[in-house]
N, C-alpha and C. Protein backbone atom coordinates (compact mmCIF):
# COMPACT_ATOMS: atom_id res chain seq x y z
N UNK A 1 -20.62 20.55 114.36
CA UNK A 1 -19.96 20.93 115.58
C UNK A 1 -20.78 22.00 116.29
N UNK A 2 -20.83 21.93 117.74
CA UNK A 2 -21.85 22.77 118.20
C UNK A 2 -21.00 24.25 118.20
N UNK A 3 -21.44 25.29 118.68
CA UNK A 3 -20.96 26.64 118.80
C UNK A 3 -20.30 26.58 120.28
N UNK A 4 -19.96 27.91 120.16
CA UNK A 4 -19.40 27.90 121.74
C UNK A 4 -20.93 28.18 122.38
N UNK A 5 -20.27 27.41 123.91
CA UNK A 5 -21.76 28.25 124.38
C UNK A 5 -22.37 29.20 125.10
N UNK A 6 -20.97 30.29 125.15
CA UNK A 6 -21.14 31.66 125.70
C UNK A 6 -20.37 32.63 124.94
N UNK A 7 -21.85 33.60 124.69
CA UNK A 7 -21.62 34.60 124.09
C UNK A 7 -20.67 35.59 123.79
N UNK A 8 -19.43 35.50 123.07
CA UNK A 8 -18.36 36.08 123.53
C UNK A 8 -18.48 37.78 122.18
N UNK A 9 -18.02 38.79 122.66
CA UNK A 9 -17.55 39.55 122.05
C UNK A 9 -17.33 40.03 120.62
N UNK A 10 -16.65 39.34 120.13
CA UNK A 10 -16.27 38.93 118.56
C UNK A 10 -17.50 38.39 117.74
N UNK A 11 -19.01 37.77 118.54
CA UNK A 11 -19.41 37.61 117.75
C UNK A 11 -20.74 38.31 117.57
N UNK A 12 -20.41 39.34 118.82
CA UNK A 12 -21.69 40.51 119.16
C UNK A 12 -21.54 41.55 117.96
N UNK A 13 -20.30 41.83 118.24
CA UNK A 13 -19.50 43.11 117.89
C UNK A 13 -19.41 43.48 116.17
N UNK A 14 -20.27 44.60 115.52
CA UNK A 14 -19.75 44.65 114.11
C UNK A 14 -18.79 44.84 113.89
N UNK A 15 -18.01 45.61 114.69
CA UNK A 15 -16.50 45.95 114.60
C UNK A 15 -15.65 45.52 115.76
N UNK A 16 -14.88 44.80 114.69
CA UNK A 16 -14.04 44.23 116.32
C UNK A 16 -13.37 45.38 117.02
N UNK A 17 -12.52 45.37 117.77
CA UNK A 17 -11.46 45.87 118.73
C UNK A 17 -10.76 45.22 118.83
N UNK A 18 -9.31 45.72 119.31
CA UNK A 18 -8.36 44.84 119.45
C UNK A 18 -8.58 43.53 120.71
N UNK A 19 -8.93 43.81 121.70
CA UNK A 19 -9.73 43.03 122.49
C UNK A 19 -10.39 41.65 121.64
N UNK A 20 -11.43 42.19 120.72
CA UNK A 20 -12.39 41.14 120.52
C UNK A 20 -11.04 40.08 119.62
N UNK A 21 -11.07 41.20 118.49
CA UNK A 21 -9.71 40.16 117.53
C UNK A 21 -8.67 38.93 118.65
N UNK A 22 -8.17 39.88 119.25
CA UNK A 22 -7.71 38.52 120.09
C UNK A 22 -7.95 37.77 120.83
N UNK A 23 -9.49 37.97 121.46
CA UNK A 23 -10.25 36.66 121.70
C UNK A 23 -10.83 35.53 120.86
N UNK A 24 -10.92 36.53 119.64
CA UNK A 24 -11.09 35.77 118.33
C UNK A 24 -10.56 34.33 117.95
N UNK A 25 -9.71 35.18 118.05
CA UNK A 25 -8.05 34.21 117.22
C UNK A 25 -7.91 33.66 118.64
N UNK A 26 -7.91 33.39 119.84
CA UNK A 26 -7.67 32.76 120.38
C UNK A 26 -8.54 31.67 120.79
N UNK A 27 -10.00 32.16 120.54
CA UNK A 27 -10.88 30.80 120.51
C UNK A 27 -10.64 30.11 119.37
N UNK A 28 -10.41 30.69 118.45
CA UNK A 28 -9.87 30.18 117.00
C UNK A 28 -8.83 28.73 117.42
N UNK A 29 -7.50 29.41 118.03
CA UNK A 29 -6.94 28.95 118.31
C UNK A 29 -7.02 27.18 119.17
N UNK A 30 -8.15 27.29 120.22
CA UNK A 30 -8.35 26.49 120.73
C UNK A 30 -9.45 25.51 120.39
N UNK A 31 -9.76 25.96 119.45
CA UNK A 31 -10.95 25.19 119.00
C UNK A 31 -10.13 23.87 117.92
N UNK A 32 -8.92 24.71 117.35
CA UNK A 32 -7.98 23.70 116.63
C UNK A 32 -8.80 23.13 115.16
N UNK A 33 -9.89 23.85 115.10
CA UNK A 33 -10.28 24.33 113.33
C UNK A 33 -9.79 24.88 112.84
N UNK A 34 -10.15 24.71 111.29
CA UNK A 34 -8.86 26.03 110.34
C UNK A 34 -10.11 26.92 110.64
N UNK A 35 -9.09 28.19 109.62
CA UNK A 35 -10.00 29.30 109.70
C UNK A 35 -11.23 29.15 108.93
N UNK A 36 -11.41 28.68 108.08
CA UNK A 36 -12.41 28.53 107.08
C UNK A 36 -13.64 27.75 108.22
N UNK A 37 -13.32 26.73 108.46
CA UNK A 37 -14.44 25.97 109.19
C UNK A 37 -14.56 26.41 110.78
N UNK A 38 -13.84 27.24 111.47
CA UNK A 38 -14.00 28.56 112.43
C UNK A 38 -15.39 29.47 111.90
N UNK A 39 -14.90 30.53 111.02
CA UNK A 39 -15.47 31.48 110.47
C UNK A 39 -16.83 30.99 110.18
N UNK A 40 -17.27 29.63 109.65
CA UNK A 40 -18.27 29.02 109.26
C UNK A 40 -19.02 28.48 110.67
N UNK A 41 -18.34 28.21 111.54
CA UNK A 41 -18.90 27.62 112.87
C UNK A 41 -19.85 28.72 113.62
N UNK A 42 -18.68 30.02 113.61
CA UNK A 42 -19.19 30.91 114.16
C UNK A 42 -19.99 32.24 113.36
N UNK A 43 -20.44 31.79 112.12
CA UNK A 43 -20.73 33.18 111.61
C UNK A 43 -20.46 34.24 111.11
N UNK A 44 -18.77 34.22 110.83
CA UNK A 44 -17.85 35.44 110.74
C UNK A 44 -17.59 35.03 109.32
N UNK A 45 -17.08 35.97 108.68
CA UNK A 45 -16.23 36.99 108.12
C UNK A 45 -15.04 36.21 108.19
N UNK A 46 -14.27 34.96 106.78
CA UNK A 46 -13.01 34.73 107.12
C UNK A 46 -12.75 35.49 106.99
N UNK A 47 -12.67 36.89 105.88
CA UNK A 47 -11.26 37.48 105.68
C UNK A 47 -10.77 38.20 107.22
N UNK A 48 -11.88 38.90 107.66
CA UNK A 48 -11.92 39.25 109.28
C UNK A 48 -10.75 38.45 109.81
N UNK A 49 -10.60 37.51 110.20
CA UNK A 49 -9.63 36.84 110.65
C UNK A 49 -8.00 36.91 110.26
N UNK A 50 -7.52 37.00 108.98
CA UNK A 50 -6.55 37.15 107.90
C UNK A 50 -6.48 38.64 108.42
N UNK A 51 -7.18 39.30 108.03
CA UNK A 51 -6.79 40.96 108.66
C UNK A 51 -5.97 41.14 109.87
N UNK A 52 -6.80 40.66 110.70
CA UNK A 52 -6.58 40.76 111.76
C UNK A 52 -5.34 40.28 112.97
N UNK A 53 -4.85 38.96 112.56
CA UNK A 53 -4.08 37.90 112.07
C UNK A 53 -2.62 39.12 111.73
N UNK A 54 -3.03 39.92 110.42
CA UNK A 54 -2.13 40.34 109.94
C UNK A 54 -1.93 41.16 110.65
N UNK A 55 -2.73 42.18 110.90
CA UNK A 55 -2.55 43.35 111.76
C UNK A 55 -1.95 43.86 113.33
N UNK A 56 -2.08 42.66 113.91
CA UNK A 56 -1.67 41.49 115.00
C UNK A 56 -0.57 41.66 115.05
N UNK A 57 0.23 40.95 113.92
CA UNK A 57 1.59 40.26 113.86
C UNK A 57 2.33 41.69 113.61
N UNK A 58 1.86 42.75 112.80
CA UNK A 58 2.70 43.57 112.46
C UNK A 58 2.81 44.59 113.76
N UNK A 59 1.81 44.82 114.72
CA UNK A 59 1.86 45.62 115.86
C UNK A 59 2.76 44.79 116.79
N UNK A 60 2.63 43.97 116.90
CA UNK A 60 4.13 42.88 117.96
C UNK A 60 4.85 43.24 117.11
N UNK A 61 5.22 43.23 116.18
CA UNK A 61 6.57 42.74 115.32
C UNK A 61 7.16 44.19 115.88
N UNK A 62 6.61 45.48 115.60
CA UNK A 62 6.32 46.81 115.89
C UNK A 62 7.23 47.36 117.29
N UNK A 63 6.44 46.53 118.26
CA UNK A 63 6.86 46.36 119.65
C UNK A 63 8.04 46.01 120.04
N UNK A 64 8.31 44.63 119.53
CA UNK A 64 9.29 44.21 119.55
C UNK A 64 10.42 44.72 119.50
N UNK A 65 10.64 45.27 117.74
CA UNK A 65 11.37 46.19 117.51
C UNK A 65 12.14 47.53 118.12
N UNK A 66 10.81 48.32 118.94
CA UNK A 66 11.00 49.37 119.07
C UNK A 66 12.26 49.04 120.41
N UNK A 67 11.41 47.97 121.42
CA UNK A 67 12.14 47.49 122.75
C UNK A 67 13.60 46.89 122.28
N UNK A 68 13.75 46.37 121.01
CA UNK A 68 15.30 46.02 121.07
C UNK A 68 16.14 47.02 120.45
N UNK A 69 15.23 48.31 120.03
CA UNK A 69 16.14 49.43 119.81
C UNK A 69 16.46 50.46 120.59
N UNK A 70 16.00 50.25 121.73
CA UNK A 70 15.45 51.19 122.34
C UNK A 70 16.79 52.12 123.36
N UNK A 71 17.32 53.11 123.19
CA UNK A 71 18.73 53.43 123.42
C UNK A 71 19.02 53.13 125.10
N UNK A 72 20.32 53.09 125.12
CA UNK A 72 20.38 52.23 126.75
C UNK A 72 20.52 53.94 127.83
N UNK A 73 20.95 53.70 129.12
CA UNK A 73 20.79 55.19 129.74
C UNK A 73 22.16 55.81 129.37
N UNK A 74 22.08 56.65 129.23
CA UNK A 74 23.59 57.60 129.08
C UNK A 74 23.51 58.61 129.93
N UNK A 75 24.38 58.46 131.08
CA UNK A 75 24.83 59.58 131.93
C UNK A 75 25.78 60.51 130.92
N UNK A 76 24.86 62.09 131.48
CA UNK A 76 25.58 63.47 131.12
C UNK A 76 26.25 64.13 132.00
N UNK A 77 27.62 63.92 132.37
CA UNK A 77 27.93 65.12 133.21
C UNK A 77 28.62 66.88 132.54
N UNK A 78 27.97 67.78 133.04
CA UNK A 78 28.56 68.87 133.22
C UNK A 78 29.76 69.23 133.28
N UNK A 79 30.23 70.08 132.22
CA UNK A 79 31.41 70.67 132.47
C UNK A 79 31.70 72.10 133.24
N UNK A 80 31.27 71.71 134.08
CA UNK A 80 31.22 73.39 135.02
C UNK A 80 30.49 74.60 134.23
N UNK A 81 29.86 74.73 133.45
CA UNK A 81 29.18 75.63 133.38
C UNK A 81 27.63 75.89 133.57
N UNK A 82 26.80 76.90 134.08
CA UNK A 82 25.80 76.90 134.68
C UNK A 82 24.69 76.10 133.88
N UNK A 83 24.61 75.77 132.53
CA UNK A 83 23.61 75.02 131.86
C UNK A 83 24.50 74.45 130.62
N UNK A 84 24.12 72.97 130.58
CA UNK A 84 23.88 72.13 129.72
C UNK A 84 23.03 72.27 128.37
N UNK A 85 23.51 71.88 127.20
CA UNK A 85 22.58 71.73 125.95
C UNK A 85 23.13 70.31 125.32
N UNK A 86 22.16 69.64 125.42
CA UNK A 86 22.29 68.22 124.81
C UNK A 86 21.08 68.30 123.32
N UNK A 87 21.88 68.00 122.41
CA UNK A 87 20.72 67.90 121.42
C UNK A 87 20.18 66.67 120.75
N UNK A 88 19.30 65.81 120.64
CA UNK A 88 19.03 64.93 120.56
C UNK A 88 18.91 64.38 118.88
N UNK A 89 18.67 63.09 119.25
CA UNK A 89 18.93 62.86 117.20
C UNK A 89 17.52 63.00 116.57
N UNK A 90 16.39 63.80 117.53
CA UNK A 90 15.17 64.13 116.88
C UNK A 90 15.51 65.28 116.25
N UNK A 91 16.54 65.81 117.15
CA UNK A 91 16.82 67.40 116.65
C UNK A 91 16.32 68.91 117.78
N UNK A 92 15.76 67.81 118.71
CA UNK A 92 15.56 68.55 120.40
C UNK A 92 16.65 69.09 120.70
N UNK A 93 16.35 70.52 121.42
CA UNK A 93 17.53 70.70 122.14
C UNK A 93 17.09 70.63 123.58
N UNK A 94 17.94 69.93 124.51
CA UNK A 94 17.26 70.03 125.76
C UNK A 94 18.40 70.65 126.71
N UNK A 95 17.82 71.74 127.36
CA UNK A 95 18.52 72.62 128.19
C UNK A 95 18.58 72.07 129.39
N UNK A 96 19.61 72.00 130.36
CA UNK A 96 19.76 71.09 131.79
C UNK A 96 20.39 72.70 132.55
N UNK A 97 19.50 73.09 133.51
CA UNK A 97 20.26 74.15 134.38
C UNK A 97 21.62 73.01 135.35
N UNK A 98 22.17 73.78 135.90
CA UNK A 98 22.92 72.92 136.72
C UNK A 98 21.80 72.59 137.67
N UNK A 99 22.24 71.68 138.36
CA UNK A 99 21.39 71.15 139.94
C UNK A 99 21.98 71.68 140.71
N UNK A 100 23.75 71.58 140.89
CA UNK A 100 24.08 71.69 141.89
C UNK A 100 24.27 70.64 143.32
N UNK A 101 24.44 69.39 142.20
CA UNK A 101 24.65 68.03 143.20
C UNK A 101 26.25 68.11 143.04
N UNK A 102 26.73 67.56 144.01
CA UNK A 102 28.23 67.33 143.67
C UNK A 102 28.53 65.84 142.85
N UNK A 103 29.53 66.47 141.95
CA UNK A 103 30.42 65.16 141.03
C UNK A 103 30.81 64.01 141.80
């Protein structure tokens, strides 16, 4: 099978970047070789791929997570006194002077 036939990134690079990895895996992808006969086409490093692959999945998974936990807005109003203390579940305390907008 011939190579690709422009020089991409991933196969310049001693160290990938997240960049290269997912151009990687995505020529990977389209080439519709396993990894083994990929890695062999192009010169690489299977385990490179498996790492990466892994490392990949766990930073989305990561993402994902954080966005479906992510707390919704909660309006604070004031009870008439000149400053607010809200303490947060980091353990912040965050001081709010009044503004002085009306209720």
């Amino acid at each position: 099978m011939p190579k690709s036939s422009t020089l991409r990134s991933y196969r310049t690079s001693r160290r990938w970047t997240e960049e290269d990895a997912r151009g990687a895996l995505s020529a990977l992808a389209e080439s519709k070789l396993s990894v083994a006969a990929f890695a062999a086409r192009e010169r690489l490093d299977i385990q490179r791929f498996y790492v990466w692959r892994r490392q990949l999945a766990r930073t989305e998974a990561l993402v994902a997570a954080t966005v479906a936990t992510a707390p919704a807005f909660v309006e604070i109003r004031g009870i008439g006194s000149e400053r607010e203390e809200v303490v947060l579940r980091s353990g912040v305390v965050l001081c709010v002077a009044d503004s002085g907008f009306p209720e």
